[in-house]
Protein backbone atom coordinates (compact mmCIF):
# COMPACT_ATOMS: atom_id res chain seq x y z
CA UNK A 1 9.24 10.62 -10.04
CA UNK A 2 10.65 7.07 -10.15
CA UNK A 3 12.58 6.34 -13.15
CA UNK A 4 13.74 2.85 -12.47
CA UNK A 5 12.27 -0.24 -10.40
CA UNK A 6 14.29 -3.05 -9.48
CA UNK A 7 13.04 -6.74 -8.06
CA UNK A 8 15.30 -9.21 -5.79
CA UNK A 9 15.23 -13.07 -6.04
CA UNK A 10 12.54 -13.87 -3.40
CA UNK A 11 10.86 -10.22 -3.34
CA UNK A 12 7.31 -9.37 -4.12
CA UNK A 13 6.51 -6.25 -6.14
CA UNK A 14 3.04 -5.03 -5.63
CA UNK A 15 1.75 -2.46 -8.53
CA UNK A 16 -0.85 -0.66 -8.09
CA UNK A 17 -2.87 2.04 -10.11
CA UNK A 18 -6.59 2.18 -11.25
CA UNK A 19 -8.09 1.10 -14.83
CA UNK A 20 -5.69 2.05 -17.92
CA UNK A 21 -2.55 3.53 -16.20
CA UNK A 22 -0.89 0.87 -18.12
CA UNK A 23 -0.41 -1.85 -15.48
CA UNK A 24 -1.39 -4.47 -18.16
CA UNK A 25 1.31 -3.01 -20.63
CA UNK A 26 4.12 -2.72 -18.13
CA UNK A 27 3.53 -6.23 -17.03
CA UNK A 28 3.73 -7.42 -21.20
CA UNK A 29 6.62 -5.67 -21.80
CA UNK A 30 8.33 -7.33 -18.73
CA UNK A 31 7.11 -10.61 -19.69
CA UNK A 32 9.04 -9.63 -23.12
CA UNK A 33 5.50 -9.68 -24.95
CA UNK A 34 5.84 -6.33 -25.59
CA UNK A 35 8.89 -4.26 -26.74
CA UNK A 36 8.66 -0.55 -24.77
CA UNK A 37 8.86 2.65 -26.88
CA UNK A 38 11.51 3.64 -24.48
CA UNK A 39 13.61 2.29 -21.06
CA UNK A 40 15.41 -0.62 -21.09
CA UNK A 41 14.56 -3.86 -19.46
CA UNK A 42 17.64 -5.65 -17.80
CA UNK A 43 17.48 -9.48 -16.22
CA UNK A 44 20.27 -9.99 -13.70
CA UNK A 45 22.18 -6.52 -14.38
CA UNK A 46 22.23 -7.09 -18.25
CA UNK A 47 19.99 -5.61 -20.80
CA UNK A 48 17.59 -7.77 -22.93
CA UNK A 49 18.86 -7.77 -26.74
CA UNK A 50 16.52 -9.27 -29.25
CA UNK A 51 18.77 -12.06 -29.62
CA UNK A 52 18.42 -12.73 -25.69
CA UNK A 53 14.41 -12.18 -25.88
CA UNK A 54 13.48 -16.01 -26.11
CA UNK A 55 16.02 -17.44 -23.55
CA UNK A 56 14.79 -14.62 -21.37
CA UNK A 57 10.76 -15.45 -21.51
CA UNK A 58 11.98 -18.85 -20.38
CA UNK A 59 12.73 -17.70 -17.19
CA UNK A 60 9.57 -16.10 -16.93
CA UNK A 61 6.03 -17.28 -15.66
CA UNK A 62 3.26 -15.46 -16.39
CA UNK A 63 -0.84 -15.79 -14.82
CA UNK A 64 -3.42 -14.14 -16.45
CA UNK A 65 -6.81 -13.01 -15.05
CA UNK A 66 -8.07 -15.45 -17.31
CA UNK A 67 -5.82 -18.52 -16.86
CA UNK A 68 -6.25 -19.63 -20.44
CA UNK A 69 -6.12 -23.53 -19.68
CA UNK A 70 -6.46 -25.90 -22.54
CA UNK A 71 -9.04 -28.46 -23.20
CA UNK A 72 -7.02 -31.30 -21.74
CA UNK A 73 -6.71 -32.94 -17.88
CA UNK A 74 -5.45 -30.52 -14.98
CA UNK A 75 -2.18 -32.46 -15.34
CA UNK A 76 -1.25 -31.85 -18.98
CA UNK A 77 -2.42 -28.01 -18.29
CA UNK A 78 0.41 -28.12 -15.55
CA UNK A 79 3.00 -30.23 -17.51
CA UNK A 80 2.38 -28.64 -21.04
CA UNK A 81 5.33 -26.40 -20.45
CA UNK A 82 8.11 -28.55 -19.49
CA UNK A 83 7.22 -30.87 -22.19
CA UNK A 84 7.72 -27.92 -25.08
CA UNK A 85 10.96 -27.50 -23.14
CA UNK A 86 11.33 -31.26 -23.71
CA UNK A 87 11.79 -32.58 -19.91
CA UNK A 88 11.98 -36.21 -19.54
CA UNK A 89 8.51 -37.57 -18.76
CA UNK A 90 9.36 -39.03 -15.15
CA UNK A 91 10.24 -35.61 -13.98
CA UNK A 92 7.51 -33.92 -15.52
CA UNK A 93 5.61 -36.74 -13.36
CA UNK A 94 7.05 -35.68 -10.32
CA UNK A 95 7.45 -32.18 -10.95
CA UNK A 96 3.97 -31.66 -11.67
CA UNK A 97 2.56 -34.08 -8.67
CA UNK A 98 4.68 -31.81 -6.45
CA UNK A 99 3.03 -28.14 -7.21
CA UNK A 100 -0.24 -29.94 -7.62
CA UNK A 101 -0.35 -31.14 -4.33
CA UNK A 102 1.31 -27.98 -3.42
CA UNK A 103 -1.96 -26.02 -4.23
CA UNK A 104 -4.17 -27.95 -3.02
CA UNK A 105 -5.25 -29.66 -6.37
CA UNK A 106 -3.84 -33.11 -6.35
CA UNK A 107 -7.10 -34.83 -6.30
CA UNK A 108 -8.01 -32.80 -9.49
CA UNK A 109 -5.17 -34.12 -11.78
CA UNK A 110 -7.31 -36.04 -14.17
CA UNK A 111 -10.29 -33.98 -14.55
CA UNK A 112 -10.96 -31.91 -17.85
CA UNK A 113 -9.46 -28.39 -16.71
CA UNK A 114 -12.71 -26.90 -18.40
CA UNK A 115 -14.81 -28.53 -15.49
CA UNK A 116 -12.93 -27.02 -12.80
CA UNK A 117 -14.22 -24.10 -10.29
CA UNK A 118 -12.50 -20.48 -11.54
CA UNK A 119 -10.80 -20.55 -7.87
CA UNK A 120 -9.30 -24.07 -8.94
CA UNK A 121 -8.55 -22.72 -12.51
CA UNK A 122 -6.53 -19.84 -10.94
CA UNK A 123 -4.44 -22.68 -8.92
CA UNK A 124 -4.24 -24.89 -12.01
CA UNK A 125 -2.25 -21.25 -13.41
CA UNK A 126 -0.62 -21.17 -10.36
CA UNK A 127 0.97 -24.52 -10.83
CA UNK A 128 1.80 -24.15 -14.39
CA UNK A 129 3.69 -21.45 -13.67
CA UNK A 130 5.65 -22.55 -10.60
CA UNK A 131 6.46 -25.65 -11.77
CA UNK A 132 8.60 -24.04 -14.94
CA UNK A 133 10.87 -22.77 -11.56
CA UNK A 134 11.37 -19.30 -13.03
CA UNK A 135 13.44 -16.75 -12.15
CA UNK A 136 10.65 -13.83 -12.21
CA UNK A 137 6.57 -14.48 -12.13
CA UNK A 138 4.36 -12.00 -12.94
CA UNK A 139 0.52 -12.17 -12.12
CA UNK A 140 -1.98 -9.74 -13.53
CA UNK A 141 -4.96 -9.48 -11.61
CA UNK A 142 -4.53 -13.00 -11.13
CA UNK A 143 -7.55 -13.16 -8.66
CA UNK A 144 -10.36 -11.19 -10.14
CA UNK A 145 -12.70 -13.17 -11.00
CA UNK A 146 -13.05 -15.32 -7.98
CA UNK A 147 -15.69 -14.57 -5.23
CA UNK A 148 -14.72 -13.26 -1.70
CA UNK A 149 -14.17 -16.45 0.19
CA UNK A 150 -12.11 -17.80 -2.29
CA UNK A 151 -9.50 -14.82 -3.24
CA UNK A 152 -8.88 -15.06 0.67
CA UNK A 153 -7.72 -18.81 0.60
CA UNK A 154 -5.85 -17.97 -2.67
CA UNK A 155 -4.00 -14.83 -1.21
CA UNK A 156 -3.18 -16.65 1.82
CA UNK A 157 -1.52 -19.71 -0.28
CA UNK A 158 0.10 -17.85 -2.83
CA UNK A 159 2.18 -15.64 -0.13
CA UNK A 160 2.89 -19.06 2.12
CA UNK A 161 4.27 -20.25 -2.00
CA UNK A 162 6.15 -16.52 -2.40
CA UNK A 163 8.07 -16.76 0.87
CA UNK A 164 8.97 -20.09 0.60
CA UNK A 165 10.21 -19.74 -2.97
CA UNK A 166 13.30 -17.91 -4.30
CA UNK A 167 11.68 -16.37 -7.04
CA UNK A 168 11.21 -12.54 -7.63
CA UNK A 169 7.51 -11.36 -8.56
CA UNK A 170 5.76 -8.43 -9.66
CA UNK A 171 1.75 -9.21 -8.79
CA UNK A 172 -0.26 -6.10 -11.10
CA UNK A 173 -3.56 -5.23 -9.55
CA UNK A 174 -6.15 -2.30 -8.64
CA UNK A 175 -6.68 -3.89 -5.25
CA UNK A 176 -5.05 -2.12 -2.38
CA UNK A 177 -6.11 -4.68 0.00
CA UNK A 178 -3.92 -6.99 -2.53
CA UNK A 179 -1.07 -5.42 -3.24
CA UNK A 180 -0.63 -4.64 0.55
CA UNK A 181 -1.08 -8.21 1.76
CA UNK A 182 1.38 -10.10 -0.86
CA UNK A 183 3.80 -7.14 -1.54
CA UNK A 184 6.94 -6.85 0.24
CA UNK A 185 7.32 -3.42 -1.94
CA UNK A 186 4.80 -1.28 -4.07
CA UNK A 187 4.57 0.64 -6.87
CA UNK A 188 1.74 3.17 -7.76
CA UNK A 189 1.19 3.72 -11.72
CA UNK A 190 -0.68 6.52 -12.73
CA UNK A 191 -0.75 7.75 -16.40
CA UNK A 192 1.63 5.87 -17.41
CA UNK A 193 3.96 6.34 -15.44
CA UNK A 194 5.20 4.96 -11.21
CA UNK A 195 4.72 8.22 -9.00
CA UNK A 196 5.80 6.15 -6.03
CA UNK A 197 7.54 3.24 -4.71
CA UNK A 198 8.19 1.76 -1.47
CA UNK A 199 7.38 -0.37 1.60
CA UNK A 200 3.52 -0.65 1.54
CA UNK A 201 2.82 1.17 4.71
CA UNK A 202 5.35 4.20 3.74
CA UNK A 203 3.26 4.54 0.42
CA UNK A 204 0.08 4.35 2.70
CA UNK A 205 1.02 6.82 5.33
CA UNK A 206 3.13 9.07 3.46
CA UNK A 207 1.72 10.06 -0.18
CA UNK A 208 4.08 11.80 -2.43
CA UNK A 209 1.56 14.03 -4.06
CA UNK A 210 -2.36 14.37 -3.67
CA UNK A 211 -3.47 11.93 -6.96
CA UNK A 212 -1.34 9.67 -5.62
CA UNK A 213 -3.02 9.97 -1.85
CA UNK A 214 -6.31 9.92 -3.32
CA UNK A 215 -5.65 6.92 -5.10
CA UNK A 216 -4.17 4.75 -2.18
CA UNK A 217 -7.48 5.82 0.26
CA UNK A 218 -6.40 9.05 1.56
CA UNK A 219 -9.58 10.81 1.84
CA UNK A 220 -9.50 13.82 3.59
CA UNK A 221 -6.96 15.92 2.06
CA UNK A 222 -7.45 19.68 2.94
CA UNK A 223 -5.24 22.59 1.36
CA UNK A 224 -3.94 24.52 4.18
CA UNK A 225 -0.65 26.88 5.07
CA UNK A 226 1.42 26.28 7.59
CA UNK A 227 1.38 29.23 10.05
CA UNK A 228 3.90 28.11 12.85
CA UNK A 229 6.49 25.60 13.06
CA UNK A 230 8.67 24.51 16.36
CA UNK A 231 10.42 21.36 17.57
CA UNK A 232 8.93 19.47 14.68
CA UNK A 233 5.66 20.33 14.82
CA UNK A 234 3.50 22.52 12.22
CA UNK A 235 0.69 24.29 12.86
CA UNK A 236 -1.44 24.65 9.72
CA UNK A 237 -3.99 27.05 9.30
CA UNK A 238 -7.11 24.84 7.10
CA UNK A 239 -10.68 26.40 6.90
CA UNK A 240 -10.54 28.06 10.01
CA UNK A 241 -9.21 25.43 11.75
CA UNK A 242 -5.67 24.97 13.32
CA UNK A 243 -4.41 21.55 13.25
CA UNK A 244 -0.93 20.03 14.35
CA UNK A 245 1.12 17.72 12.66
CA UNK A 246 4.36 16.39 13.18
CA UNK A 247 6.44 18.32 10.01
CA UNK A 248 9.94 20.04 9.35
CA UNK A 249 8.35 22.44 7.18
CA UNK A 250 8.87 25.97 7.85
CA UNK A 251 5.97 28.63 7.95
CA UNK A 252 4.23 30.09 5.20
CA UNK A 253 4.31 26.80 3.08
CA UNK A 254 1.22 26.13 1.66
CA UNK A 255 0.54 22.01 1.95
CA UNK A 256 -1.96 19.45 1.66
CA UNK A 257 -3.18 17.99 4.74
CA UNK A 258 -4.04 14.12 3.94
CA UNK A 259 -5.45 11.90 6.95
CA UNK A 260 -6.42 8.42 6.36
CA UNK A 261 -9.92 7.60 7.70
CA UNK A 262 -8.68 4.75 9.95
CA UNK A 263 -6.90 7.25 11.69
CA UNK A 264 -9.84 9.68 12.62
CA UNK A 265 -11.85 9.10 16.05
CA UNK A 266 -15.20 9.83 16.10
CA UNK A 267 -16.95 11.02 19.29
CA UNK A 268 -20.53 11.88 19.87
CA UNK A 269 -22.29 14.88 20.91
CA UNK A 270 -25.14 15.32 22.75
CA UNK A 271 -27.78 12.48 23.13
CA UNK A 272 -29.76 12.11 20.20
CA UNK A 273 -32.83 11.72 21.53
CA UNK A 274 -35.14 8.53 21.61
CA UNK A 275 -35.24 5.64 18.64
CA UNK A 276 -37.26 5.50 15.99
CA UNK A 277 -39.36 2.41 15.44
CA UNK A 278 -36.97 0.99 12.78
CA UNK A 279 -34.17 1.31 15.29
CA UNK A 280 -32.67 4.53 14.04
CA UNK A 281 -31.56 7.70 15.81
CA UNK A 282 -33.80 10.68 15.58
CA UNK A 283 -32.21 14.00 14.17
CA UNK A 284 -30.93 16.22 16.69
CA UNK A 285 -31.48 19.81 16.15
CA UNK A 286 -29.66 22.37 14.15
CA UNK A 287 -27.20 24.29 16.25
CA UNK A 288 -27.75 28.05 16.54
CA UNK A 289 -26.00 30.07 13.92
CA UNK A 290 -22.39 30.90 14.71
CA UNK A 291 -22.98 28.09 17.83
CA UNK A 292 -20.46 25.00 18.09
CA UNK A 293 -22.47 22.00 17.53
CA UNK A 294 -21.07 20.30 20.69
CA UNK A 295 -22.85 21.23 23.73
CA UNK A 296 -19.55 19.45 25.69
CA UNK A 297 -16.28 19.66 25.61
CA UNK A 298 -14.06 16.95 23.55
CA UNK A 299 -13.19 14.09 25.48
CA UNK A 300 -9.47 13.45 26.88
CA UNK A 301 -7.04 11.61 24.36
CA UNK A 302 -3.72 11.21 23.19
CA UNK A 303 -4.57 13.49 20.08
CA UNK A 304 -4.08 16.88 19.51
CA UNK A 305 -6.93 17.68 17.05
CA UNK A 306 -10.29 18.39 17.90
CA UNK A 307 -12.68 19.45 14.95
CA UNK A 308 -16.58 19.41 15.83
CA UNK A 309 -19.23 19.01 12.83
CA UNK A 310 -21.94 17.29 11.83
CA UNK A 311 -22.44 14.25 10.26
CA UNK A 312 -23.24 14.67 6.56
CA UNK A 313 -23.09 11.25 5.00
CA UNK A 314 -22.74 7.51 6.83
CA UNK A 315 -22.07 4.61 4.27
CA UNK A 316 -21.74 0.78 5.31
CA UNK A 317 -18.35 -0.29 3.96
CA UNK A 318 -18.29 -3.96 4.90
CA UNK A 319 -17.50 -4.41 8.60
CA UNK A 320 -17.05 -0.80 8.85
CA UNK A 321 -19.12 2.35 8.25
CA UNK A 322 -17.53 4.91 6.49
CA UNK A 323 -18.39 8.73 8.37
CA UNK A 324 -18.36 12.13 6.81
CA UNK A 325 -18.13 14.72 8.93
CA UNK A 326 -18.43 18.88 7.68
CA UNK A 327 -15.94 20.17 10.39
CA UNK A 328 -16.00 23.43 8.18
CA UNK A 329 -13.58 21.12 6.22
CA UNK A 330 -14.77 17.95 5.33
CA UNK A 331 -13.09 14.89 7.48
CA UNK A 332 -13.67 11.28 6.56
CA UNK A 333 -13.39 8.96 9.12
CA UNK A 334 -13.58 4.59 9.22
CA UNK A 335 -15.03 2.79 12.36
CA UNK A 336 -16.87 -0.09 12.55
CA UNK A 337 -20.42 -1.00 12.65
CA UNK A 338 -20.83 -1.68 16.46
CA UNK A 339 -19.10 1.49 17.21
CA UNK A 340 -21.44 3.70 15.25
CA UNK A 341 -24.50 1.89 16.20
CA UNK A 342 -23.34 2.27 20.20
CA UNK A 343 -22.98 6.23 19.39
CA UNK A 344 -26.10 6.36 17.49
CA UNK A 345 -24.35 8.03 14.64
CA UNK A 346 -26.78 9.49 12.15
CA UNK A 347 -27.12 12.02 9.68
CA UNK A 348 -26.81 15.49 10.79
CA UNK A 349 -25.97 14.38 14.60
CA UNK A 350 -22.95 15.94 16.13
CA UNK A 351 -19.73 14.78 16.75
CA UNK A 352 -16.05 15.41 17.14
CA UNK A 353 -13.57 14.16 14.60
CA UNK A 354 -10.09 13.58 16.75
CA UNK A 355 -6.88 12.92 15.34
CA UNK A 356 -2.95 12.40 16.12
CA UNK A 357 -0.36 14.99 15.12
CA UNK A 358 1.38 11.99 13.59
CA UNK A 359 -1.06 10.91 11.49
CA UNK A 360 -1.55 14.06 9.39
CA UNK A 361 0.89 13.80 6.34
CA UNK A 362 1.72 17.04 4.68
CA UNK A 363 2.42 17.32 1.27
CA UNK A 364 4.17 20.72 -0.22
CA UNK A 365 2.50 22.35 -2.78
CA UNK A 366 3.69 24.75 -5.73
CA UNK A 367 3.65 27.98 -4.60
């Protein structure tokens, strides 16, 4: 369990966790908002006294979902807080012209902030807090309520602002996709409390426990002993199956087999049989009882694990299709859209799911 979380000048901490683990609160208390119950919050290797508290939210900028902005021009929204901090007006002026133009806004500076697009209201937030120059910003789900197109513009800007910026940040959000793309770190809270923290692919690849594997979009995850082990690689013993994966852990332990669904290959089985009018496969027949459903072998690869199933369940995911598979265990698999509709994937059709030794992560569990 991580007890402590540190952030660098010029690092990006990306924390993740689903509705109420307390993102929200975490991201209060280090915005000095909120004073925690326990822990201690330290700024530059020192602890923040109550004495210290206002100097400290100086240094801070904070961006809301909701930006908040007031019913005055896009430039007093931006310049609001250097003049409580009583900056002279001519480098207000230029400060502010500076991060407007900076995100893209300039040619917004007079209008009423309350006629502005939410995408532009998220920048006008953006601005207000960069141009304070603080020490640590913190965003809370500082794109959700801006469509598709736009969060991609706004994710691409703000990291081009965080890497050319020496300021440390903590970005809260549910979004994987998020967190991933800005975070040089990240941070999964759950219940309360950060179960893991690391570089963003480590946390992807290498869970440290199965709620935190399902959360980050681990979805097969099969409990399984390991019945061999040699030269760093495990055999595990999982519904009837055997499946290799590259492990140090000794027989007899019982584990968790988790496999992200980018990493599964899907092959198909037999031919499916003519199209139906609307352009669908038909249903191949049931396989005898006790029969594989693969009529043919599984095709030459790199990967060591060959499961054949069935198709039980194909949902469109965006670009991609996501593919269930009952292998006797149940193996979730990602490809895209082309791919299934050039195998002629349906419900109930056979396949073979095929995977890499090193892409099954085992996780111990309690014996």
């Amino acid at each position: 369990m991580v007890q402590q979380v540190a952030v660098a000048a010029g690092e990006t901490l990306s924390v993740v966790g689903p509705n109420g683990a307390g993102k929200s609160t975490l991201l209060l208390a280090l915005a000095g908002l909120l004073r925690p119950q326990s822990g201690r919050l330290l700024f530059r290797g020192a602890p923040v006294e109550r004495r210290d508290e206002l100097a400290y939210r100086r240094r801070v900028g904070l961006v809301l979902a909701d930006p908040l902005l007031l019913g005055t021009s896009v430039f007093a929204n931006v310049a609001c807080g250097l003049r409580f901090r009583g900056v002279p007006d001519a480098e207000v002026r230029a400060r502010v012209a500076r991060w407007l133009d900076r995100l893209g806004i300039g040619h917004l500076r007079d209008r009423p902030a309350r006629q502005i697009s939410s995408g532009e209201a998220q920048r006008v937030g953006l601005a207000r807090a960069f141009v304070l120059e603080p020490d640590l910003l913190l965003l809370d789900e500082p794109f959700a309520s801006v469509d598709a197109a736009t969060r991609a513009q706004l994710l691409d800007d703000l990291d081009d602002l965080l890497r050319t910026t020496p300021v440390a940040c903590v970005l809260v959000t549910h979004d994987l996709d998020e967190a991933v793309r800005i975070g040089d770190r990240m941070a999964v809270l759950l219940d309360g409390r950060i179960r893991q923290e690391g570089a963003p692919e480590a946390v992807l690849a290498a869970p440290v426990d199965g709620e935190v594997a399902a959360f980050v979009g681990t979805e097969t995850r099969i409990p399984g002993s390991v019945v061999a082990s040699r030269d760093g690689l495990a055999t595990v013993e999982v519904g009837g199956h055997r499946i290799e994966a590259v492990s140090t852990l000794e027989g007899g332990a019982r584990v968790l087999c988790c496999l992200r669904p980018e990493d599964v290959t899907i092959w198909a089985g037999p031919d499916p049989g003519p199209a139906l009018p609307d352009g669908s496969a038909t249903r191949p027949p049931a396989a005898p009882a006790g029969a594989s459903p693969l009529a043919e072998p599984a095709p030459a690869s790199s990967a060591r694990n060959h499961l054949t199933g069935r198709i039980v369940r194909l949902v469109p995911d965006g670009p991609l299709v996501r593919v269930t598979v009952d292998c006797g265990v149940t193996v979730v698999a990602s490809i895209t859209r082309a791919s299934a509709t050039d195998l002629r994937l349906a419900e109930g059709r056979a396949v073979i799911a095929t995977f890499k030794a090193t892409s099954v992560h085992l996780i111990p569990l309690a014996t």
